[in-house]
N, C-alpha and C. Protein backbone atom coordinates (compact mmCIF):
# COMPACT_ATOMS: atom_id res chain seq x y z
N UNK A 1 178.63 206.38 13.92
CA UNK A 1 179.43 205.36 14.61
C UNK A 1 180.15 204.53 13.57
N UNK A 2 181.27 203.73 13.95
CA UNK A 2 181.86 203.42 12.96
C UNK A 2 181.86 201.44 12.73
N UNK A 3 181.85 201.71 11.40
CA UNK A 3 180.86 200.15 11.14
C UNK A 3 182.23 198.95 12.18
N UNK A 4 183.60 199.51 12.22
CA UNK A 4 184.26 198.64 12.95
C UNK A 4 183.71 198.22 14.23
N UNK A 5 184.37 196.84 14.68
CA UNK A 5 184.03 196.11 15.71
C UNK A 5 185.13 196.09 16.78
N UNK A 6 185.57 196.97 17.32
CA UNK A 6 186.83 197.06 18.28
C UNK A 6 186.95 196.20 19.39
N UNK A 7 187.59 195.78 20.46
CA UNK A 7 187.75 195.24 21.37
C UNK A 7 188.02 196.07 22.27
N UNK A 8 186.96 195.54 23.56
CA UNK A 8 187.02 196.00 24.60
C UNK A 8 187.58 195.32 25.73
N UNK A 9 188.65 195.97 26.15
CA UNK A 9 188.89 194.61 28.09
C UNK A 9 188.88 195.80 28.81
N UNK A 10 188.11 194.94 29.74
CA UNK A 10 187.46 195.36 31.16
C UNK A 10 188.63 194.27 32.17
N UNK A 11 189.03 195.19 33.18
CA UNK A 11 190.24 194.28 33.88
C UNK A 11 189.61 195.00 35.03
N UNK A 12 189.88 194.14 36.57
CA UNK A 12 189.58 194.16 37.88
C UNK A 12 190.96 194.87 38.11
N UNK A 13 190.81 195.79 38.64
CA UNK A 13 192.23 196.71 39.35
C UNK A 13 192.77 196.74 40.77
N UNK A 14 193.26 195.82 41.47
CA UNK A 14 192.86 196.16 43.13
C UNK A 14 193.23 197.15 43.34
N UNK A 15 194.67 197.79 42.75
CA UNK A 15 195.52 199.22 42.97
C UNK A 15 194.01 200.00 42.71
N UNK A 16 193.36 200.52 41.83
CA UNK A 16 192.48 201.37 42.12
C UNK A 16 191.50 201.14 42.42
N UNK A 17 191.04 199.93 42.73
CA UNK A 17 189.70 199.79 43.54
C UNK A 17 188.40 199.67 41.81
N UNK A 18 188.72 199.62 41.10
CA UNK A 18 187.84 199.94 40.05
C UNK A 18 187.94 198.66 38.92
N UNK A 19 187.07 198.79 37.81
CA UNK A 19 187.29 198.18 36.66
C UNK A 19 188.35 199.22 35.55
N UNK A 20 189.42 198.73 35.04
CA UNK A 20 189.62 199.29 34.19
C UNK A 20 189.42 199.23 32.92
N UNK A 21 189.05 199.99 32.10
CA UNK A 21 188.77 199.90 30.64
C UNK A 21 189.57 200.01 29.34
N UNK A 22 190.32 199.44 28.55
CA UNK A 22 190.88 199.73 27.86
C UNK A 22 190.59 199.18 25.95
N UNK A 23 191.18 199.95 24.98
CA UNK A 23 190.77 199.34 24.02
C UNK A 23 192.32 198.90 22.91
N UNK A 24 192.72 197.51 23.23
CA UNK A 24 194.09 197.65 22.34
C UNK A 24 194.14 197.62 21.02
N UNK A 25 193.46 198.35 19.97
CA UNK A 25 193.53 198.48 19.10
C UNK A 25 194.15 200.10 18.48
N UNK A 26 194.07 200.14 19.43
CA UNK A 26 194.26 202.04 19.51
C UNK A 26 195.49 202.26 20.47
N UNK A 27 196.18 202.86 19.44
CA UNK A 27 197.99 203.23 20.23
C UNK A 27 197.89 204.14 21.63
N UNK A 28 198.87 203.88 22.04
CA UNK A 28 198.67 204.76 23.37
C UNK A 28 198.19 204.73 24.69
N UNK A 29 197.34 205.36 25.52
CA UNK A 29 197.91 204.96 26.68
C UNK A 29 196.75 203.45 26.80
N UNK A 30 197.18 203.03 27.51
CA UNK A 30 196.34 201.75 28.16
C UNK A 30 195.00 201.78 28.65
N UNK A 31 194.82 202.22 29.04
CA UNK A 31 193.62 202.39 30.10
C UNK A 31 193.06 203.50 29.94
N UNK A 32 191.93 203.93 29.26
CA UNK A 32 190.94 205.03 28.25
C UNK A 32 189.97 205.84 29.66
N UNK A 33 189.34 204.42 30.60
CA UNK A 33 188.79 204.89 31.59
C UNK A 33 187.93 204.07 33.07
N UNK A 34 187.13 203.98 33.59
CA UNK A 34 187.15 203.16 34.17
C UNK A 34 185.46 203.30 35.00
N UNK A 35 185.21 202.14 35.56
CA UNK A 35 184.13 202.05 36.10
C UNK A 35 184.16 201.00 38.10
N UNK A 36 183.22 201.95 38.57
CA UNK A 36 183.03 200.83 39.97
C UNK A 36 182.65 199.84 39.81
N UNK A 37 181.59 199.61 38.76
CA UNK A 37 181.30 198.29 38.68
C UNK A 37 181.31 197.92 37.23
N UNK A 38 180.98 196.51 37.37
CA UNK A 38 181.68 195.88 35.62
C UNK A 38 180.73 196.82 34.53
N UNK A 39 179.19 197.24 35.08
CA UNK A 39 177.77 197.66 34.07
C UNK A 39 178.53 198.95 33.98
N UNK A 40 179.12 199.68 35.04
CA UNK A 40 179.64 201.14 35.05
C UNK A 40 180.89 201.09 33.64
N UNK A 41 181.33 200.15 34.05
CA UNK A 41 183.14 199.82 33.00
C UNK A 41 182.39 199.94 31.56
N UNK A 42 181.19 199.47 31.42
CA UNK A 42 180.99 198.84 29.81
C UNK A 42 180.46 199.89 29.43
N UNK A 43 179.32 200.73 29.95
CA UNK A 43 178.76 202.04 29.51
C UNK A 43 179.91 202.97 29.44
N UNK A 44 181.08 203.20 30.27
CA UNK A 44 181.53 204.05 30.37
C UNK A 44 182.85 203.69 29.12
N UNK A 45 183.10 202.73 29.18
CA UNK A 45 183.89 202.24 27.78
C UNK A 45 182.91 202.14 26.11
N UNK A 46 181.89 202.45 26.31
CA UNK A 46 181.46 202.79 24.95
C UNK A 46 181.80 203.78 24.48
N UNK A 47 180.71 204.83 25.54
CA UNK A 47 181.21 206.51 25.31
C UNK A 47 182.52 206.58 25.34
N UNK A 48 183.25 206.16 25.53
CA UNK A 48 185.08 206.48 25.86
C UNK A 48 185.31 206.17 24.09
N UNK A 49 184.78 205.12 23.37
CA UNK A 49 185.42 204.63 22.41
C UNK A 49 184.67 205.47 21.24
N UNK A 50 183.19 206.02 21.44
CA UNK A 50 182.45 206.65 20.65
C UNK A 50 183.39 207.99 20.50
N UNK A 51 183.79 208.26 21.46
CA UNK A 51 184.66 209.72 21.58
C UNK A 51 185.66 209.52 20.95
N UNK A 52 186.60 208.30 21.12
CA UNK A 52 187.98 208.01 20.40
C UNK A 52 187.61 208.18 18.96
N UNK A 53 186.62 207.42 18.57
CA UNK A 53 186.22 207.74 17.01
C UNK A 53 186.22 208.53 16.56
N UNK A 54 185.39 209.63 17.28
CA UNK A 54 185.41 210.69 16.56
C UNK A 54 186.38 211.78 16.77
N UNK A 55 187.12 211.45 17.45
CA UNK A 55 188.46 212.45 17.68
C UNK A 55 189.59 211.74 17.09
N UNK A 56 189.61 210.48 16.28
CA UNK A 56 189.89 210.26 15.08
C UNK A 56 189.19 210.85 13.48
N UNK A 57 188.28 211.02 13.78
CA UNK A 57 187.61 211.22 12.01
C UNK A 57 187.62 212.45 12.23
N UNK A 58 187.92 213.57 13.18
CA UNK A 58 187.75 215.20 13.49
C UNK A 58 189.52 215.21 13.11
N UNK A 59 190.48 214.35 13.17
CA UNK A 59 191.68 214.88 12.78
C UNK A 59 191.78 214.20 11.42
N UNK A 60 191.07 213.05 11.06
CA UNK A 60 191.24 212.73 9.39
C UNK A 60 192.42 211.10 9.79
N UNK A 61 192.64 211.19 10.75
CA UNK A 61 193.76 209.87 11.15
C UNK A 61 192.82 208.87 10.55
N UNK A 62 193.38 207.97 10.00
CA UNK A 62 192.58 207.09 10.13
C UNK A 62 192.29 205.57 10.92
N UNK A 63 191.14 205.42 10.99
CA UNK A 63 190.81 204.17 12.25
C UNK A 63 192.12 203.03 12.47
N UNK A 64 192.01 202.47 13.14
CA UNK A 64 193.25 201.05 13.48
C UNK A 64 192.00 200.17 12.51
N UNK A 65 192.92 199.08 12.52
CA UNK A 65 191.90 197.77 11.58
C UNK A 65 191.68 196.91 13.07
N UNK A 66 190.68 196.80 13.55
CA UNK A 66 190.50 196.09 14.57
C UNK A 66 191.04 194.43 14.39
N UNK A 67 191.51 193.96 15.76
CA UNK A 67 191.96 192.74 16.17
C UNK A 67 190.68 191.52 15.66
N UNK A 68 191.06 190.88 14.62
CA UNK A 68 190.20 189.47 14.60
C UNK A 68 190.35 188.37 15.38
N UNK A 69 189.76 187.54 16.30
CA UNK A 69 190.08 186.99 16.97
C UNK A 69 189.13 185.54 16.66
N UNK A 70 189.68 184.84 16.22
CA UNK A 70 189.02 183.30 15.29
C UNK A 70 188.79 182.53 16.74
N UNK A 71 187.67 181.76 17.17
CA UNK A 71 187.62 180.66 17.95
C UNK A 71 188.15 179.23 17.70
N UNK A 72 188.66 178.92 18.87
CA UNK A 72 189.28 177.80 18.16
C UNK A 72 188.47 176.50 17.52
C-alpha cells in the first residue's frame, strides 16, 4: 500500500440513489465507484483506491502528490 494519504469524497447522489465515491487527486473520470450506504461508499472506496495504486505501480506511472489540506 502506498505510504501516501489521498483524499477521499463521498457525495449523496439523488440522480442515482447512492453515495458516490471519488478520489481528486487522480486525473480522470470523477466518480471511481459507489456505495448504498455511507459504510458501503468507504469500504468500497478503499478497495477502489488500493486498485488505482496498483494499476499505477503495474504501469510504472507515477503516483499524484496528494492534496494537503492545512486547518485553519
Amino acid at each position: 500500500m502506498s505510504k501516501f494519504k489521498y483524499q477521499m469524497l463521498i457525495q449523496w447522489s439523488e440522480e442515482d440513489n447512492c453515495f458516490l465515491v471519488g478520489f481528486p487527486d487522480f486525473p480522470g473520470q470523477r466518480w471511481r465507484t459507489h456505495g448504498d450506504t455511507y459504510e458501503e461508499a468507504v469500504v468500497n472506496g478503499i478497495e477502489a483506491l488500493e486498485s488505482l495504486i496498483m494499476a499505477y505501480e503495474a504501469t510504472g506511472e507515477p503516483l499524484p502528490e496528494p492534496t494537503v489540506n492545512k486547518a485553519a
